[in-house]
PDB file of N, CA and C in Angstrom:
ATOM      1  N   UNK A   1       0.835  -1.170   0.000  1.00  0.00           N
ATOM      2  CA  UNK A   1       0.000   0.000   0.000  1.00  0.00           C
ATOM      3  C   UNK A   1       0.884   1.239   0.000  1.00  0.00           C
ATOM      4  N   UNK A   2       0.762   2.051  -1.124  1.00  0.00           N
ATOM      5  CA  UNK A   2       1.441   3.506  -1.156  1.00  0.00           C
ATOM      6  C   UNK A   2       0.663   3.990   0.410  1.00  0.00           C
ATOM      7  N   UNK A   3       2.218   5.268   0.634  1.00  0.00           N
ATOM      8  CA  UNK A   3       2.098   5.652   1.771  1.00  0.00           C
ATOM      9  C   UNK A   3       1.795   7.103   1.428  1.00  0.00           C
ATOM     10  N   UNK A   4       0.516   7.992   1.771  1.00  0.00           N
ATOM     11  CA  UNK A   4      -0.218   9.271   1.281  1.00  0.00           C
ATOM     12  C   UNK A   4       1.280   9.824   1.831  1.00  0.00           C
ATOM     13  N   UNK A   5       2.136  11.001   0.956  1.00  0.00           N
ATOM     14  CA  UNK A   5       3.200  11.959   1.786  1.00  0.00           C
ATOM     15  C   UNK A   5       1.988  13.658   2.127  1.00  0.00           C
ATOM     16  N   UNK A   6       1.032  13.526   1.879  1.00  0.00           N
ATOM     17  CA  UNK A   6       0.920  14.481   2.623  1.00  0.00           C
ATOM     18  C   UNK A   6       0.075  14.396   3.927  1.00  0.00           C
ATOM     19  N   UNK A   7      -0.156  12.732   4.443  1.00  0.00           N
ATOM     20  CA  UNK A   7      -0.909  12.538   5.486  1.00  0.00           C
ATOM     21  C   UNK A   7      -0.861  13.581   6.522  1.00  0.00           C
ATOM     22  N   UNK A   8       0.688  13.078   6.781  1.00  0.00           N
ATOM     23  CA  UNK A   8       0.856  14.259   7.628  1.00  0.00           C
ATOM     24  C   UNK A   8       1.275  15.846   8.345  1.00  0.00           C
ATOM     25  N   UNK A   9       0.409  16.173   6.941  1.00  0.00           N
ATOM     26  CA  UNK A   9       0.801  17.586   6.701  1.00  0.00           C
ATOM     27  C   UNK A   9      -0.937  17.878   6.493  1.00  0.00           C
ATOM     28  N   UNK A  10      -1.734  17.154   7.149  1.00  0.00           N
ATOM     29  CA  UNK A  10      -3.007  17.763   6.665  1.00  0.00           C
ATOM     30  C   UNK A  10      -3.335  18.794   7.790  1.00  0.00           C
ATOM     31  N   UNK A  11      -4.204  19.648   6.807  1.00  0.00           N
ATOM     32  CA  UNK A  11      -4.836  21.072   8.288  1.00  0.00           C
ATOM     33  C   UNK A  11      -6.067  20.772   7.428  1.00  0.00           C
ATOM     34  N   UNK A  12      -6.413  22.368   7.592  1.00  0.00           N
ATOM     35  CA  UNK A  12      -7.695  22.968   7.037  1.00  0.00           C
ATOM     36  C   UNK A  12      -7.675  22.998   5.491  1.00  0.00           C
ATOM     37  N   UNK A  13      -8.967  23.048   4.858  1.00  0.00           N
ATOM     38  CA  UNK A  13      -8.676  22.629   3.634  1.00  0.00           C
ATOM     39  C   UNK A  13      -7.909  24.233   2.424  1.00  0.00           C
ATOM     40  N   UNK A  14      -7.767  25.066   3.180  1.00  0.00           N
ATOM     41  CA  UNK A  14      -7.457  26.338   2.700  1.00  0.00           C
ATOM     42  C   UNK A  14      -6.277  26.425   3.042  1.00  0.00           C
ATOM     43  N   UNK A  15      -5.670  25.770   3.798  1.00  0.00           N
ATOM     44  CA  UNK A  15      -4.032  26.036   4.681  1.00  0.00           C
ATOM     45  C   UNK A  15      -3.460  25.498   2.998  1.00  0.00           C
ATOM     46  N   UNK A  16      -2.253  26.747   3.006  1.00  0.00           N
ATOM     47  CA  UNK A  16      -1.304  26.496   1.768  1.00  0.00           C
ATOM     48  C   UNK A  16      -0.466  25.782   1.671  1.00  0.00           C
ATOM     49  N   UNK A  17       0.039  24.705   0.906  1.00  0.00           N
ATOM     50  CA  UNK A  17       1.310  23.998   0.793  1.00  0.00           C
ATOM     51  C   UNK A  17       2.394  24.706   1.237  1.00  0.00           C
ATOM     52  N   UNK A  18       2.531  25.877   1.318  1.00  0.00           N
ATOM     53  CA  UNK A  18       3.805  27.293   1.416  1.00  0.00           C
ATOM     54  C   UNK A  18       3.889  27.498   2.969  1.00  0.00           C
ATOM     55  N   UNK A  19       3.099  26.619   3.272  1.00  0.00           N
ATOM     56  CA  UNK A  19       2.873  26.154   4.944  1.00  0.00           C
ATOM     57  C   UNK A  19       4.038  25.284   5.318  1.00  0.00           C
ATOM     58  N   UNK A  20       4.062  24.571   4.722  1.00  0.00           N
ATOM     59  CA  UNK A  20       4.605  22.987   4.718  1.00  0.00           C
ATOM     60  C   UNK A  20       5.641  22.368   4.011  1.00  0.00           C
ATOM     61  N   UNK A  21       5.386  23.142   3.128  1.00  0.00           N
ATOM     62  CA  UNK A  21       7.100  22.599   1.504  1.00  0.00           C
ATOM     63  C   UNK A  21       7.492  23.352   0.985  1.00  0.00           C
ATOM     64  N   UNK A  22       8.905  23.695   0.775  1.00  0.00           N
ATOM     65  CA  UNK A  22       9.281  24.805   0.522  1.00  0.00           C
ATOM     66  C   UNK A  22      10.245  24.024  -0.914  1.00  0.00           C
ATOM     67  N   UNK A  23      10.329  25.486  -1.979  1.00  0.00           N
ATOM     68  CA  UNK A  23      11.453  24.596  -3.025  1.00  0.00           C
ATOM     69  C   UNK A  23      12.590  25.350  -3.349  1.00  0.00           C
ATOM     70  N   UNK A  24      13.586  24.851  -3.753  1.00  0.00           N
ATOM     71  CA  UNK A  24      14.823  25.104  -4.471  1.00  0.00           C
ATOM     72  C   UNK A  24      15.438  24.916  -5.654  1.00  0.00           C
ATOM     73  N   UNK A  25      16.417  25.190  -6.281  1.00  0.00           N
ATOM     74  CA  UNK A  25      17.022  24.384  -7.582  1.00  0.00           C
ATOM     75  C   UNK A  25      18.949  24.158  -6.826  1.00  0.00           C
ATOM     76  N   UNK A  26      18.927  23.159  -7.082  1.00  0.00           N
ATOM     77  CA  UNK A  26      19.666  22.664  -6.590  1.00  0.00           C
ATOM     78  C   UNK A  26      20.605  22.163  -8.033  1.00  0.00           C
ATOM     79  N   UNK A  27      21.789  22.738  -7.476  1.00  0.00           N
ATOM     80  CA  UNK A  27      23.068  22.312  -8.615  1.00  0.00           C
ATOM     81  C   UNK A  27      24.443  21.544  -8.485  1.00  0.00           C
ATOM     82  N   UNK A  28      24.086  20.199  -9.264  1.00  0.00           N
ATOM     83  CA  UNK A  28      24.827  19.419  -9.199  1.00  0.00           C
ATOM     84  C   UNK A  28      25.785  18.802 -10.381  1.00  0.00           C
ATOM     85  N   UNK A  29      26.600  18.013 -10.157  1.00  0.00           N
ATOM     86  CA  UNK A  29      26.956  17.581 -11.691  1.00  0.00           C
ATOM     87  C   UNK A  29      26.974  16.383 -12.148  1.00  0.00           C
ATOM     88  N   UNK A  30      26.655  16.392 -13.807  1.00  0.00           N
ATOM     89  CA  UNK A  30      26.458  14.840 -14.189  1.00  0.00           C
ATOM     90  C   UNK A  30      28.002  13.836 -14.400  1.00  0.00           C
ATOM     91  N   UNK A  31      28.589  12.811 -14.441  1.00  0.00           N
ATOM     92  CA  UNK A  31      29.266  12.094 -14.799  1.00  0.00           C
ATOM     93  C   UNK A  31      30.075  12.445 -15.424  1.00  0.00           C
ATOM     94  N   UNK A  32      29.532  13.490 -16.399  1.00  0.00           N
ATOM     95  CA  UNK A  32      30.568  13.554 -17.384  1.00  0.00           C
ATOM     96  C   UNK A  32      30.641  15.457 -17.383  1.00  0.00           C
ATOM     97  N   UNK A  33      30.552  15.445 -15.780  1.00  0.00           N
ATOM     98  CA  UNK A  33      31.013  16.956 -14.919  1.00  0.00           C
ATOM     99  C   UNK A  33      30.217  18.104 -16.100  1.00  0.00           C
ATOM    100  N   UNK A  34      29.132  18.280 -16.535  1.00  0.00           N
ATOM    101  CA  UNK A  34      28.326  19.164 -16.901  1.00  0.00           C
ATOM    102  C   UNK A  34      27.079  19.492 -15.488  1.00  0.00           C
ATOM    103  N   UNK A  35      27.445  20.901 -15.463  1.00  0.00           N
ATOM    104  CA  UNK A  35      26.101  21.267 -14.497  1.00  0.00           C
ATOM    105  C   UNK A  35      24.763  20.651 -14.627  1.00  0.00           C
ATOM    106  N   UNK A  36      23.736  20.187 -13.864  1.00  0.00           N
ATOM    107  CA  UNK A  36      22.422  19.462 -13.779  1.00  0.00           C
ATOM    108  C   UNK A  36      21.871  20.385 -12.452  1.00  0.00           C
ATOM    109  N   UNK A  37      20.743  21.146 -13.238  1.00  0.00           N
ATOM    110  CA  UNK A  37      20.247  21.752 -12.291  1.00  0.00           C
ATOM    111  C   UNK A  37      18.610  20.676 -12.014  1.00  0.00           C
ATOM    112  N   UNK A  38      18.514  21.083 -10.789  1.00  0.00           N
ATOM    113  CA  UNK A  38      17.130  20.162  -9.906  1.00  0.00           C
ATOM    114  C   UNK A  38      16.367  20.749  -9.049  1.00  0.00           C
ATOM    115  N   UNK A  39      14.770  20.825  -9.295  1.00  0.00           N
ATOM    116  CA  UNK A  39      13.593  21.391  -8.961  1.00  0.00           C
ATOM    117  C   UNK A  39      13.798  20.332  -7.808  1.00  0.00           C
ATOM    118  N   UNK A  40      13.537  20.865  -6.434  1.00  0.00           N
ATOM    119  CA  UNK A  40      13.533  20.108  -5.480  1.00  0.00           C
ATOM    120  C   UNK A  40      12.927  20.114  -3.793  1.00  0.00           C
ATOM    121  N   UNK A  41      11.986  20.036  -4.162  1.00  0.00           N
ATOM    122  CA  UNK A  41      10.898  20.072  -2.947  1.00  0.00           C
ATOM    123  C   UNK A  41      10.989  19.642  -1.662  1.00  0.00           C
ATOM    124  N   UNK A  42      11.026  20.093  -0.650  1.00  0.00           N
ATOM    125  CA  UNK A  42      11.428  19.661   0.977  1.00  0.00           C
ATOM    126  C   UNK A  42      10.025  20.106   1.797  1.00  0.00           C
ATOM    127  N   UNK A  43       9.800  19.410   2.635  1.00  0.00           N
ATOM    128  CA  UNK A  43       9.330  19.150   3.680  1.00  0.00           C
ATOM    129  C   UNK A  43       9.895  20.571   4.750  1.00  0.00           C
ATOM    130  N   UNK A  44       8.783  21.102   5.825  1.00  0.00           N
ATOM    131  CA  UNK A  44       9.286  22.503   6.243  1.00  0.00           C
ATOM    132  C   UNK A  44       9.818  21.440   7.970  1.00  0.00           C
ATOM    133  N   UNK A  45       9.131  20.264   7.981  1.00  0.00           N
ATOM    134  CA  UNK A  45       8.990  19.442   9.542  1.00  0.00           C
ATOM    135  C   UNK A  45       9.928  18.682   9.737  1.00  0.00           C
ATOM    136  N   UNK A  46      10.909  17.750   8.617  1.00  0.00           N
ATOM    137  CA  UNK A  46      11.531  17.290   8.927  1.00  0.00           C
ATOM    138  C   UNK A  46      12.415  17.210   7.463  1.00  0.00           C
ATOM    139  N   UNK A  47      12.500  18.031   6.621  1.00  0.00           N
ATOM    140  CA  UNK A  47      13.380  18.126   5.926  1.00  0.00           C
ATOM    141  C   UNK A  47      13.780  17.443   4.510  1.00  0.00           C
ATOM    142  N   UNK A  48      12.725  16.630   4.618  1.00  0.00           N
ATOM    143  CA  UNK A  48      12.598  15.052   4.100  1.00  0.00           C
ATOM    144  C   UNK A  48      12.251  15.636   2.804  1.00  0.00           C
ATOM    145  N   UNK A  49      13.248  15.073   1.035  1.00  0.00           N
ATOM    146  CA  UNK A  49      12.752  15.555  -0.026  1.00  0.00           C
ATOM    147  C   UNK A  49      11.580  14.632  -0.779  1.00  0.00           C
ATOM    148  N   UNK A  50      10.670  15.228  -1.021  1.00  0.00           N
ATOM    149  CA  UNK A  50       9.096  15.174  -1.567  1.00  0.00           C
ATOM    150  C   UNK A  50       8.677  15.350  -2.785  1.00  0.00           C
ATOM    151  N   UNK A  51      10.065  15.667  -3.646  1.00  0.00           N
ATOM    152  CA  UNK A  51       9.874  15.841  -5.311  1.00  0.00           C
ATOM    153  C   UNK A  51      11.281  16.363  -5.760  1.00  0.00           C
ATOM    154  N   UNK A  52      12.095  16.032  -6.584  1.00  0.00           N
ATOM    155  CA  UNK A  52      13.169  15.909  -7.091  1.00  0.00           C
ATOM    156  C   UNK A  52      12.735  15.826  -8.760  1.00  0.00           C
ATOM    157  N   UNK A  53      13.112  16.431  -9.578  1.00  0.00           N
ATOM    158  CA  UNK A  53      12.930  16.356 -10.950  1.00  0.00           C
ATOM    159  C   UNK A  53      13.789  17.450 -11.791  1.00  0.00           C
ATOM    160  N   UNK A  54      14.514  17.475 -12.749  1.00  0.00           N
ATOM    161  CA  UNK A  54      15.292  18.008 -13.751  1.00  0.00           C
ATOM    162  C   UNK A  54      14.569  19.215 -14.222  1.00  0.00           C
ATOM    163  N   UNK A  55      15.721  20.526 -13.516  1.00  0.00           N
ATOM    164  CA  UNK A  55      14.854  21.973 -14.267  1.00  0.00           C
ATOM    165  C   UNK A  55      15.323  22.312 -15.082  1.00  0.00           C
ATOM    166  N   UNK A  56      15.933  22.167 -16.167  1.00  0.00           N
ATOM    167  CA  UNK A  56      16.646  22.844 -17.078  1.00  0.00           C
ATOM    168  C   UNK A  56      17.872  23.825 -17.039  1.00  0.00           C
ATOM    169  N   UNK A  57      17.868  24.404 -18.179  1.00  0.00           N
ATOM    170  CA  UNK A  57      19.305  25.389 -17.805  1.00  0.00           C
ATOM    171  C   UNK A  57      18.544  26.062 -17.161  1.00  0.00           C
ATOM    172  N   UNK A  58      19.670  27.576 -16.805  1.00  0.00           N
ATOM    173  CA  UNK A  58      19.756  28.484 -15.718  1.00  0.00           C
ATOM    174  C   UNK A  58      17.853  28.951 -15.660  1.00  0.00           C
ATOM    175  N   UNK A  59      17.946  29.298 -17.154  1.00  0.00           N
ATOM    176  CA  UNK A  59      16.779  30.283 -17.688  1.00  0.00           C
ATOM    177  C   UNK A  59      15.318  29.692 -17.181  1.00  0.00           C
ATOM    178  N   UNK A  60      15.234  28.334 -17.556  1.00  0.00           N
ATOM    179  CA  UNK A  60      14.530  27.576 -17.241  1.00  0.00           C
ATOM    180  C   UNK A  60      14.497  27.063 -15.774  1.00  0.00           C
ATOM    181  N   UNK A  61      15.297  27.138 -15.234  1.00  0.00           N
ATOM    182  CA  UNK A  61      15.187  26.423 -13.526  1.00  0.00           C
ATOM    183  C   UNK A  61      14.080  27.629 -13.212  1.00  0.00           C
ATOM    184  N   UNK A  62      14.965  29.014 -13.208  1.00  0.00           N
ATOM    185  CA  UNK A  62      14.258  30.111 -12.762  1.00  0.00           C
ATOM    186  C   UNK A  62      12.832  30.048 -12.987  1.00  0.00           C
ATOM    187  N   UNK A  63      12.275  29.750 -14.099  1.00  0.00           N
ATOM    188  CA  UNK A  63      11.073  30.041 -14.281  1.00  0.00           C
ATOM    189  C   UNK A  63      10.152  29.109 -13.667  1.00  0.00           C
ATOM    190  N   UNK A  64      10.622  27.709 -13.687  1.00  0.00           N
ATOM    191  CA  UNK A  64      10.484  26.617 -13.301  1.00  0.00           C
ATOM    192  C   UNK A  64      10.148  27.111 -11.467  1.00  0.00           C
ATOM    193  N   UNK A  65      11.252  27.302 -11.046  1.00  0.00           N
ATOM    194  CA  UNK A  65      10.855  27.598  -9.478  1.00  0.00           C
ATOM    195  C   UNK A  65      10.219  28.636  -9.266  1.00  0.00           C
ATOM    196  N   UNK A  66      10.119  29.776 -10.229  1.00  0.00           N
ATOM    197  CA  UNK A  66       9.041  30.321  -9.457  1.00  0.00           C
ATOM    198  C   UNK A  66       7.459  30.011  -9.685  1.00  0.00           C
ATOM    199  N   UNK A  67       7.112  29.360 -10.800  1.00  0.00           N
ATOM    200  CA  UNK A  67       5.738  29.007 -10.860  1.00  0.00           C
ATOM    201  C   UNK A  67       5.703  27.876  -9.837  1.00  0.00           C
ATOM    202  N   UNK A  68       6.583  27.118  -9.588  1.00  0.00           N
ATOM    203  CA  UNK A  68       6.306  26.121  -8.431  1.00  0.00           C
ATOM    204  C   UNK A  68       6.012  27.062  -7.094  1.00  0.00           C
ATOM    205  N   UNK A  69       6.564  27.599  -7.044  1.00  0.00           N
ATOM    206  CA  UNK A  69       6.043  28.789  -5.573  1.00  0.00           C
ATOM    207  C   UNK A  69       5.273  29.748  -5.566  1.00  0.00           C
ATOM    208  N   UNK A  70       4.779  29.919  -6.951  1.00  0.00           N
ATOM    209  CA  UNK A  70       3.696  30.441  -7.055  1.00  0.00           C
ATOM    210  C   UNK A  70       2.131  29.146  -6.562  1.00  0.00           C
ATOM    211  N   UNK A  71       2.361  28.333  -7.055  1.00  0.00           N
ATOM    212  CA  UNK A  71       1.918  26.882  -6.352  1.00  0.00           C
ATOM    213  C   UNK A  71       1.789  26.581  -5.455  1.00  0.00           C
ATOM    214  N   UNK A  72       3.316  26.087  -4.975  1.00  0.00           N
ATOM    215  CA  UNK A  72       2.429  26.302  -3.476  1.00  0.00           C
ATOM    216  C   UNK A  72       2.152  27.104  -2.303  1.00  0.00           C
ATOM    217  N   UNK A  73       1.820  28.642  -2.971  1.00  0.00           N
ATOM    218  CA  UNK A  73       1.354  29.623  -2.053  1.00  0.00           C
ATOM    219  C   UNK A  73      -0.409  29.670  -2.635  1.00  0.00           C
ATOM    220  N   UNK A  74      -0.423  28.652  -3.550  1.00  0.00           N
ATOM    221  CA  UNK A  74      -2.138  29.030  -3.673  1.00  0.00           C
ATOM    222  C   UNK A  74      -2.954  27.628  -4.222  1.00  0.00           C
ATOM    223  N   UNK A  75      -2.131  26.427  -3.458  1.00  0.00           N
ATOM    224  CA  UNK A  75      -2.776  25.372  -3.542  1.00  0.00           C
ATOM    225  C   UNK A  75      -2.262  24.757  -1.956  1.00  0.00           C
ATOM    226  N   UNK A  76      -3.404  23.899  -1.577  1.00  0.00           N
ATOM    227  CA  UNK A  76      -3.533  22.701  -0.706  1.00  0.00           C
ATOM    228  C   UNK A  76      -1.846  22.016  -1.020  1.00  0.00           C
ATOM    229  N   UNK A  77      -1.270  21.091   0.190  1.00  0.00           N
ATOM    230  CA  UNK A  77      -0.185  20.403   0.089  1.00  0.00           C
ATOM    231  C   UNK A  77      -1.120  19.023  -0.920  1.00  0.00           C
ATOM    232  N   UNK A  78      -2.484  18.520  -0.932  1.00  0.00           N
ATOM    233  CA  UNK A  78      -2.788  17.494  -1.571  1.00  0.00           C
ATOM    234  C   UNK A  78      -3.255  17.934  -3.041  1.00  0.00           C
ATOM    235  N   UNK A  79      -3.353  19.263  -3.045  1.00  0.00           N
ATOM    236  CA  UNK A  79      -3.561  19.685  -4.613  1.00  0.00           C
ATOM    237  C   UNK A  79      -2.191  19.463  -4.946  1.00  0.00           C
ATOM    238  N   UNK A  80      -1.089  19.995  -4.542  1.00  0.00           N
ATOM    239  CA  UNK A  80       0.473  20.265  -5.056  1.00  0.00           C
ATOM    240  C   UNK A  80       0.684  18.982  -5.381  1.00  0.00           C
ATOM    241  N   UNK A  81       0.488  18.109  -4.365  1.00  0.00           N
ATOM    242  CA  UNK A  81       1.355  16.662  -4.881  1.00  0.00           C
ATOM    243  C   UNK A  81       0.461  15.977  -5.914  1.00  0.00           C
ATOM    244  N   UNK A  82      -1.067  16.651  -6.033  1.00  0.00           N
ATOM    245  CA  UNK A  82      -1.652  15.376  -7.068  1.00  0.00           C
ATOM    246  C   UNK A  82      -1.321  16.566  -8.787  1.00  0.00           C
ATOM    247  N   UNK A  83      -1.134  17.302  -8.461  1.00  0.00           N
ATOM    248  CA  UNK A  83      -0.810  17.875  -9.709  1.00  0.00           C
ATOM    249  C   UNK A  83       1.057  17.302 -10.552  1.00  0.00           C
ATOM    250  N   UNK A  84       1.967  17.197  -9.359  1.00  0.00           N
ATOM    251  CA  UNK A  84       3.259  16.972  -9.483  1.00  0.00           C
ATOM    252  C   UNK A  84       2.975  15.298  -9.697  1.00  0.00           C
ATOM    253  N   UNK A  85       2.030  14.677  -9.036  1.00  0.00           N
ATOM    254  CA  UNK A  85       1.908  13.202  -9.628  1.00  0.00           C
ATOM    255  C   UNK A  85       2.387  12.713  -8.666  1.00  0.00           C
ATOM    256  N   UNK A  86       2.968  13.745  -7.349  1.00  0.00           N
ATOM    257  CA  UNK A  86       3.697  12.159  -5.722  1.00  0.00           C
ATOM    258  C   UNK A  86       2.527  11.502  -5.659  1.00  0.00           C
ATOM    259  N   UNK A  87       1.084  11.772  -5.310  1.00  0.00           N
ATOM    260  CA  UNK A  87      -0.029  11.291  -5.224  1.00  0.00           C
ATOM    261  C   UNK A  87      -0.683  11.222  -6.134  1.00  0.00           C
ATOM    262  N   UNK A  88      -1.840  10.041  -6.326  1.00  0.00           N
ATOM    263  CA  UNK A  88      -2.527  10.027  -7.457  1.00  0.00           C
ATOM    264  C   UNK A  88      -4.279   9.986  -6.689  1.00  0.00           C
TER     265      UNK A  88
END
């Protein structure tokens, strides 16, 4: 049985994900030492990452993270994850 990740992050049904998960782009490198930038979602309670996925170059991360935080300042933590697909 999948385990719900936003069980326990539930409130009220209006409380914002921007409550609870905060994101970054995170820069790392691939194998063959080219920058790999990463959309990367954390947990505000225990830190724990909740979505990891490939943002593109510079231009693109940027835009990338801010519509994600535009997100989750105006969706539910169970809207965020069923839109990103952690939950179905």
């Amino acid at each position: 049985m999948a385990i719900d990740p936003a069980a326990s992050m539930q409130s009220d049904a209006f409380d914002p994900a921007s409550n609870h998960l905060d994101a970054r782009i995170d820069i790392g490198r691939t194998w063959l030492l080219r920058r790999r930038r990463e959309l990367v979602v954390t947990r505000h309670d225990t830190g724990a990452v909740e979505l990891r996925v490939e943002a593109g170059d510079q231009a693109q991360a940027g835009r990338l993270l801010a519509q994600v935080h535009g997100e989750l300042h105006s969706k539910t933590v169970v809207e965020f994850f069923r839109e990103w697909r952690v939950i179905s």
